[in-house]
Structures are given as structure tokens and as C-alpha cells.
N, C-alpha and C. Protein backbone atom coordinates (compact mmCIF):
# COMPACT_ATOMS: atom_id res chain seq x y z
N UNK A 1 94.25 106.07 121.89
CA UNK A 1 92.92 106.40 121.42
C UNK A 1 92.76 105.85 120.00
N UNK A 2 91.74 104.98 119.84
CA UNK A 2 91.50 104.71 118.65
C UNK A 2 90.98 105.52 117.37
N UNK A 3 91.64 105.71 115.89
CA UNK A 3 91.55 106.52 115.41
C UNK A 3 90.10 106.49 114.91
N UNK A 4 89.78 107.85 114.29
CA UNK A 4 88.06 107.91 114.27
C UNK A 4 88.28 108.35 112.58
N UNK A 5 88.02 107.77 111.26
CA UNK A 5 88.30 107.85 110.00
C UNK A 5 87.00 108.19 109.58
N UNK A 6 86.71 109.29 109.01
CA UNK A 6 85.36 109.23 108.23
C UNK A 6 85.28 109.33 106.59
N UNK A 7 84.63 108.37 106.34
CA UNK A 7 84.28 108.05 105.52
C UNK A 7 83.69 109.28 104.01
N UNK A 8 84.37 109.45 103.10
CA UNK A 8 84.09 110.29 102.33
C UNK A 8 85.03 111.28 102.08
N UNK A 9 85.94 112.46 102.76
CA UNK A 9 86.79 112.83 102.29
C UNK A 9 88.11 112.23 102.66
N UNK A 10 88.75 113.36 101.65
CA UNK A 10 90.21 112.51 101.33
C UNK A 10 91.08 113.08 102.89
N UNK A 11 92.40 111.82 102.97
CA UNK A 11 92.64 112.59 104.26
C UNK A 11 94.21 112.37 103.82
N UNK A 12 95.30 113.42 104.10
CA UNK A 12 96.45 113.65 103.92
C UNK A 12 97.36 112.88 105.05
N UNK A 13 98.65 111.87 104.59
CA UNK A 13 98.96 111.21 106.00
C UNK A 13 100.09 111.29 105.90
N UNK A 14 100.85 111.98 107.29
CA UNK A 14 101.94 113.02 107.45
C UNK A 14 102.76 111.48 108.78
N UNK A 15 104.28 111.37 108.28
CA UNK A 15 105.30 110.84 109.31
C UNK A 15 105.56 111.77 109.86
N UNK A 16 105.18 112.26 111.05
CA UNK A 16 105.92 113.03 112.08
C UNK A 16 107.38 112.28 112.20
N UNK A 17 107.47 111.29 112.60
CA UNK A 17 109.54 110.76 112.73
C UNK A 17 110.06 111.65 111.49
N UNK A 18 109.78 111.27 110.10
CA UNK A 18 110.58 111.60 108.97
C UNK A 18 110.21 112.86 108.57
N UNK A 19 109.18 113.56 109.01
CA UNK A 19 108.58 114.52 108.18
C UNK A 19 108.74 114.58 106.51
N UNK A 20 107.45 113.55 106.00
CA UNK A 20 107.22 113.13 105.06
C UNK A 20 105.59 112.56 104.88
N UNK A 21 105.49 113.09 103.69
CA UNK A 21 103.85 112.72 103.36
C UNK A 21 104.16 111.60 102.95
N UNK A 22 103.02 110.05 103.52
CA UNK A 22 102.80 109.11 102.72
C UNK A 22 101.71 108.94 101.67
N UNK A 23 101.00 110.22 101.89
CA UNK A 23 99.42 110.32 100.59
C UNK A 23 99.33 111.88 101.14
N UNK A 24 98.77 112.00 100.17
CA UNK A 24 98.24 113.40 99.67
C UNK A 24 96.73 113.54 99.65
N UNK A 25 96.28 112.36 98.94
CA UNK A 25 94.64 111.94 98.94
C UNK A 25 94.59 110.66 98.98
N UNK A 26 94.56 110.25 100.24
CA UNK A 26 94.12 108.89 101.22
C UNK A 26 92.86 108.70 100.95
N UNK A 27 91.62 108.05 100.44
CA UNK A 27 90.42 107.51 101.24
C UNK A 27 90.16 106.75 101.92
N UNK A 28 89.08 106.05 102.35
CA UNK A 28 88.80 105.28 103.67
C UNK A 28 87.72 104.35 103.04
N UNK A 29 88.12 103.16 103.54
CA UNK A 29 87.31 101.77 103.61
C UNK A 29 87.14 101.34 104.61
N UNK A 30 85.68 101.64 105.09
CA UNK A 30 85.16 101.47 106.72
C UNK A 30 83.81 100.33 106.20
N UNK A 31 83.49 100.33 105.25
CA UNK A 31 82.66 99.39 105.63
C UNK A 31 82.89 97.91 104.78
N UNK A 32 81.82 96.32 105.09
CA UNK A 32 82.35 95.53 104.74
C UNK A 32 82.62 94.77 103.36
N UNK A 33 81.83 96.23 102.85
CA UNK A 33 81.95 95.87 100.88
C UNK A 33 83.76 96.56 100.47
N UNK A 34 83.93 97.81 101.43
CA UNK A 34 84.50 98.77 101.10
C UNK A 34 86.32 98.16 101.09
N UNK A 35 86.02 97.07 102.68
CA UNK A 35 87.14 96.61 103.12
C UNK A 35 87.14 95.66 102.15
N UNK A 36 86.97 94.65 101.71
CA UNK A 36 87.04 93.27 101.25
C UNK A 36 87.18 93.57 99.56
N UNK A 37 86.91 94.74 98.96
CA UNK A 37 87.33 95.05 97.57
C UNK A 37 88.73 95.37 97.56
N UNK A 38 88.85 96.61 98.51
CA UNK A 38 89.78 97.89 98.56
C UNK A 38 89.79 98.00 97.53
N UNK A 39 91.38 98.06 96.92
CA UNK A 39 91.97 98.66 95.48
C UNK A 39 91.57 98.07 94.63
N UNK A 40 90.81 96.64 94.67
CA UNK A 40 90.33 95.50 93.87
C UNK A 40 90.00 96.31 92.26
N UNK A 41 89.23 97.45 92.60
CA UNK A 41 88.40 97.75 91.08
C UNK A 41 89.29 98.90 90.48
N UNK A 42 90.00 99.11 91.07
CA UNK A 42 91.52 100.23 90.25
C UNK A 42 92.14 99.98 89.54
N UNK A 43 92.79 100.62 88.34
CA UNK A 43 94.07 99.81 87.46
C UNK A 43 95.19 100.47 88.48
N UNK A 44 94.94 101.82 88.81
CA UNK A 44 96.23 101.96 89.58
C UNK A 44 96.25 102.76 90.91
N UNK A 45 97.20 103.20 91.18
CA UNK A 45 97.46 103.51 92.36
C UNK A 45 98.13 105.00 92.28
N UNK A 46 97.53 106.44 91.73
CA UNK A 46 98.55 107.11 91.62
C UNK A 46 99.54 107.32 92.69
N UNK A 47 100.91 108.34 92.21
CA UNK A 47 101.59 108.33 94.00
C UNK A 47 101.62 109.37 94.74
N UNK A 48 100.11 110.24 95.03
CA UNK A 48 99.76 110.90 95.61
C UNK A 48 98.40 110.35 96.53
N UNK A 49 98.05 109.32 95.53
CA UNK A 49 96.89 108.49 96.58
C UNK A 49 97.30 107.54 97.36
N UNK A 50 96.14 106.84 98.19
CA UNK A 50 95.94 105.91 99.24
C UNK A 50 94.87 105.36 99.61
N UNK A 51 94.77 104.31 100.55
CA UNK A 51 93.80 103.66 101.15
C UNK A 51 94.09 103.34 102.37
N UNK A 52 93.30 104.14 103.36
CA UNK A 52 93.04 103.68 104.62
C UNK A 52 92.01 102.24 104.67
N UNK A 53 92.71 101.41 105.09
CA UNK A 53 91.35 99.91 105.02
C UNK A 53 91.38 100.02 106.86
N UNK A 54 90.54 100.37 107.57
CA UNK A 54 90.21 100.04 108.42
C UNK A 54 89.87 98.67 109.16
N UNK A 55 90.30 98.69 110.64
CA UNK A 55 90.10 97.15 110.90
C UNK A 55 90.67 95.74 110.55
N UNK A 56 91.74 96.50 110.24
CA UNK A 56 92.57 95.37 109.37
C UNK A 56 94.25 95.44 109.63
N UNK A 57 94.31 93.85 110.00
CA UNK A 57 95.91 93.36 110.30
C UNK A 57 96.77 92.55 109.74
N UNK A 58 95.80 92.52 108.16
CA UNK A 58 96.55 91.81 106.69
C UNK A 58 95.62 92.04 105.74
N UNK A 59 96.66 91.80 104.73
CA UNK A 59 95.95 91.97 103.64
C UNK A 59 95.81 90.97 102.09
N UNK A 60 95.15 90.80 102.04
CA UNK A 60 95.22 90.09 100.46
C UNK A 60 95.38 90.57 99.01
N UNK A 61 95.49 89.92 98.29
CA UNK A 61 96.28 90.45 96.58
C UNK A 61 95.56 90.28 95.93
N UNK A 62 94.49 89.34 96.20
CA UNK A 62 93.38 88.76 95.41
C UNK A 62 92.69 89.39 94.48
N UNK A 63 92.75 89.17 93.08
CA UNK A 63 92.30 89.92 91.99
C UNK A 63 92.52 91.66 92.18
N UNK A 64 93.45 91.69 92.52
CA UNK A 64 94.67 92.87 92.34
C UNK A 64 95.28 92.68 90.53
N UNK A 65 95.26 94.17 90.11
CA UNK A 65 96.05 94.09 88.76
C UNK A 65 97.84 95.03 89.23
N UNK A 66 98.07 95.13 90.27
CA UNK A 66 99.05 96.01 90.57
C UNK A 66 99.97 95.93 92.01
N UNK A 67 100.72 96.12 92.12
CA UNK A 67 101.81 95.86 93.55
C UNK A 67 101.40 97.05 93.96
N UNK A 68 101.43 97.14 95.35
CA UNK A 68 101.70 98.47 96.62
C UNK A 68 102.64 97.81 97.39
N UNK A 69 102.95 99.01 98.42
CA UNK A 69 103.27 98.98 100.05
C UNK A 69 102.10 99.37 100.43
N UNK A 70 101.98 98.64 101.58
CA UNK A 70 101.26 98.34 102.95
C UNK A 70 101.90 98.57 104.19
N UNK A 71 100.96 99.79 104.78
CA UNK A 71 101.90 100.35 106.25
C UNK A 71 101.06 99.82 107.05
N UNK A 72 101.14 98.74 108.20
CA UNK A 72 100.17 98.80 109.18
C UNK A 72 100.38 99.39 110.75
N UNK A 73 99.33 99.93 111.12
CA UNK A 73 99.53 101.12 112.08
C UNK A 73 98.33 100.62 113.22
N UNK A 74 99.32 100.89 114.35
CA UNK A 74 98.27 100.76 115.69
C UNK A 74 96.87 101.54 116.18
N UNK A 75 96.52 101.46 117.28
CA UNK A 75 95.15 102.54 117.27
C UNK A 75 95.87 103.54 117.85
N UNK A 76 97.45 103.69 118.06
CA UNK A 76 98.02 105.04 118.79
C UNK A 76 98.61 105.99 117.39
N UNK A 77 98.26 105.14 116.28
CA UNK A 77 98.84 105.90 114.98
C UNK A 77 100.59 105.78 114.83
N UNK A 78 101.21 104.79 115.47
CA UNK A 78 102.26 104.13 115.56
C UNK A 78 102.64 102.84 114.34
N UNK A 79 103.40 102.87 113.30
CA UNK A 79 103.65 102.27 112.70
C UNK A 79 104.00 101.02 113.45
N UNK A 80 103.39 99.55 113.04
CA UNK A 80 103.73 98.69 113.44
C UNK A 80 104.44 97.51 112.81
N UNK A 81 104.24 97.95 111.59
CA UNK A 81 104.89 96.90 110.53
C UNK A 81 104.62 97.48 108.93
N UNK A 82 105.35 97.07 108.04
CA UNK A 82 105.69 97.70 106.40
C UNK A 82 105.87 96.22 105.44
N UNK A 83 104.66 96.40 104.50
CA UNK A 83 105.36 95.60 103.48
C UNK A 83 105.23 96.11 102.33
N UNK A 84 106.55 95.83 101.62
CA UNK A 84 107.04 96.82 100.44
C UNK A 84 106.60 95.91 99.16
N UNK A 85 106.09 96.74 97.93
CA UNK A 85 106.13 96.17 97.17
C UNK A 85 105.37 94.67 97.18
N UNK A 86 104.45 94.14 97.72
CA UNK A 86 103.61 93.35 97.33
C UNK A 86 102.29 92.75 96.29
N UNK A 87 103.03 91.90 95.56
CA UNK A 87 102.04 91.32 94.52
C UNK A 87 100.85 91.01 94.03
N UNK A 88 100.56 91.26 93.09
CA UNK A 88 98.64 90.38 92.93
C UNK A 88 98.91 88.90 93.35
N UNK A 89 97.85 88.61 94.26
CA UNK A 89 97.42 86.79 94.55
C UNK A 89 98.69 86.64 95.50
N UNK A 90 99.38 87.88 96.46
CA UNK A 90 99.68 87.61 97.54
C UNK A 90 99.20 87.94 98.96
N UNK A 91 99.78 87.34 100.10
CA UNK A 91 99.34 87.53 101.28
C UNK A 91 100.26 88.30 102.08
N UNK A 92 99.78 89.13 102.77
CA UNK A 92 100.86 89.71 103.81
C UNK A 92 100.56 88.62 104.73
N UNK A 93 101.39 89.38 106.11
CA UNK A 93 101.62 87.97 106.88
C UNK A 93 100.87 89.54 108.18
N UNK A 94 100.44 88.27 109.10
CA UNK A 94 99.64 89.36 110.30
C UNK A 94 100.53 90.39 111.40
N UNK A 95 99.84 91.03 111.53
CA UNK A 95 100.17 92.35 112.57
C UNK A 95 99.72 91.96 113.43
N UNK A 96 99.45 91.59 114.71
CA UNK A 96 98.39 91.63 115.40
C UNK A 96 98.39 92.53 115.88
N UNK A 97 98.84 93.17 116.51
CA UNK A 97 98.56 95.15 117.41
C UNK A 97 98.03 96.19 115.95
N UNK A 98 98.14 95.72 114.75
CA UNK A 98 97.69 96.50 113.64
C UNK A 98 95.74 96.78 113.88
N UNK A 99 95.87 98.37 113.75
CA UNK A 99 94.11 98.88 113.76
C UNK A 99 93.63 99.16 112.79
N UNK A 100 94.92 99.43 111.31
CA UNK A 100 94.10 99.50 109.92
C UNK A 100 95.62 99.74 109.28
N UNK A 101 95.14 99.65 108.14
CA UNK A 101 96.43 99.31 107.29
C UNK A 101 96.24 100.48 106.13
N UNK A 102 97.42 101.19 106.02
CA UNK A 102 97.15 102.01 104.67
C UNK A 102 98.03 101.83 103.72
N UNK A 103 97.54 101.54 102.31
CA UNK A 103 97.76 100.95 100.79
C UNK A 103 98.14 102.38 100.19
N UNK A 104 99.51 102.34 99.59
CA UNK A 104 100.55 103.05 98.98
C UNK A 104 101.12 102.98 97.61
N UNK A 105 101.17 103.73 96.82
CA UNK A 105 101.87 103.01 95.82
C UNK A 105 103.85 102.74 96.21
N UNK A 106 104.10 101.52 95.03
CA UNK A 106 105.08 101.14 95.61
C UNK A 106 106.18 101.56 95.77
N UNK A 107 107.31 101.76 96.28
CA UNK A 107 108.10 102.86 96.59
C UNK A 107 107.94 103.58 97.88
N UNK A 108 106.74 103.87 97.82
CA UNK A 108 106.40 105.33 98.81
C UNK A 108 107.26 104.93 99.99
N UNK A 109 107.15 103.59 100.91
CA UNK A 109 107.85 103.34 101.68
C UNK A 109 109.00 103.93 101.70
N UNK A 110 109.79 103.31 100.95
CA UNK A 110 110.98 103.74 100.84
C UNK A 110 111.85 105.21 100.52
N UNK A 111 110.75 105.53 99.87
CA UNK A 111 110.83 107.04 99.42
C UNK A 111 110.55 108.66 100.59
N UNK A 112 109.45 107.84 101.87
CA UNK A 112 109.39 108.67 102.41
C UNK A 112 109.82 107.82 103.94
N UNK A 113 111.07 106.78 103.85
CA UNK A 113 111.60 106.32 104.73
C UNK A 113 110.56 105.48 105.82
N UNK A 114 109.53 105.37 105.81
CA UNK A 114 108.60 105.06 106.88
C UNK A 114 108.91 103.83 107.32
N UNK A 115 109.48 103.66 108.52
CA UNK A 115 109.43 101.83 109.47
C UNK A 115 108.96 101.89 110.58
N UNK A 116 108.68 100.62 111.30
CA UNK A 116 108.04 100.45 112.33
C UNK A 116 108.28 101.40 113.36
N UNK A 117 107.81 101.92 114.20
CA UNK A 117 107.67 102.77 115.75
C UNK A 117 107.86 104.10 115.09
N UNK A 118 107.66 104.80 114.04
CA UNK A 118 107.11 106.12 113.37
C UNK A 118 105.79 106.64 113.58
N UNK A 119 105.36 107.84 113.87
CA UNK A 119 104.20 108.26 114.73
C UNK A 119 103.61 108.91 113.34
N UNK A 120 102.56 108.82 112.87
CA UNK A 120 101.83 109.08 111.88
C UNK A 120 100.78 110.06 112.11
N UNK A 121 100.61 111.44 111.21
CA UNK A 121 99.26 111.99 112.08
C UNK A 121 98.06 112.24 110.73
N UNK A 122 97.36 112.71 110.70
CA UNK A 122 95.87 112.62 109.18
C UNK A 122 95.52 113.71 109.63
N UNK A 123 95.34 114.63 108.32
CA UNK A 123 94.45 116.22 108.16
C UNK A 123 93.49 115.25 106.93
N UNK A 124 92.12 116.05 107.54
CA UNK A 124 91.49 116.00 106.38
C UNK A 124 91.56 116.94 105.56
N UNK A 125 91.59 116.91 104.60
CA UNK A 125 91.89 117.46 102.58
C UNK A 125 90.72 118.45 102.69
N UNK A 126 90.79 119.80 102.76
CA UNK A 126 89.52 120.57 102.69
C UNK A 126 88.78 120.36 100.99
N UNK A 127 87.43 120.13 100.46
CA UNK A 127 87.49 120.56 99.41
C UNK A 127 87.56 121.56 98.38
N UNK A 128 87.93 121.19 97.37
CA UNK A 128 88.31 123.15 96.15
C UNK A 128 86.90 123.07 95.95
């Protein structure tokens, strides 16, 4: 089932394999200003946030001031591929089974163990 992301609150994203949070406060880039900026206008990335970029099976660095990891995940919420630590004015390389990709600060990968065929699940963040 393809995942259904809405737009506006923050959403918490839990590794069921590792039992480990990869964000705390995820948002979502569903549309085509939203996707094609992403992190573009951020200085940073704290490491409780994220970006769900929807629709997406790579990513670009392009006028990026900062490195992440990049998890990309199927429409079953199945990790399909990880890239750690990637640069401004670089390219990931494609997923194709990838349904959206979520932007990490760098480390997190590694920190909360996450690799390919890990089952991922999203609460949305009630607000205070």
C-alpha cells in the first residue's frame, strides 16, 4: 500500500527491525516547489529533524550548505537503499523500487543502525 503523507504536521519515523527513531520531527515535501528545494533554504539539519521528499528515487546536493543521510524507502515502507553522509553539489545514484526518500542528519544512519530490508512505520506528532 502506498504510503499516504500529509502535508503539514510533523511525523515521527520509527525502525521497527532496530527499534530506533530516525526523526522525531519529520516534515513532508509533497508538492513540486516543496520537492525540488527540500533542505535547499536550511543552514541545518537538527538531529531530531527530517524530510520526507515524496516521489522520489534520488536526490540532488544542489545549492545545499550541509551533508545528510538519505534513506530511500518503498511504497511497503521497506528500506530500500541508504546513503550516508552525502555532500553539497552531489548526486545520489537511483533506487528504482524507491517511493520517497527521507533526509537525516548525518550519522543518524549509523547511529540508529538503519539498512536496506528494515520495515519503517510514521506516527503523526500530536500538537502542544
Amino acid at each position: 500500500m502506498m504510503p499516504v503523507f500529509y502535508p503539514g504536521p510533523q511525523w515521527k519515523i520509527f525502525n521497527k527491525d532496530k527499534q530506533s527513531v530516525l526523526a522525531q520531527k519529520a516534515e513532508v515535501a509533497d508538492s513540486f516547489l516543496s520537492r525540488l528545494c527540500g533542505l535547499i533554504p536550511r543552514k541545518e539539519l537538527r538531529s531530531e529533524e527530517g524530510l520526507i521528499i515524496t516521489r522520489c528515487n534520488s536526490i540532488h546536493m544542489l545549492f545545499m550548505r550541509f551533508a545528510i543521510d538519505a534513506v530511500f524507502v518503498d511504497k511497503n515502507h521497506i528500506v530500500v537503499g541508504v546513503v550516508k553522509n552525502i555532500h553539497p553539489y552531489r548526486f545520489s545514484r537511483m533506487f528504482w523500487s524507491a517511493s520517497y526518500c527521507i533526509e537525516v542528519p548525518p550519522g543518524t544512519i549509523d547511529a540508529t543502525r538503519t539498512e536496506p530490508q528494515d520495515c519503517l512505520e510514521f506516527f503523526v506528532q500530536k500538537s502542544s
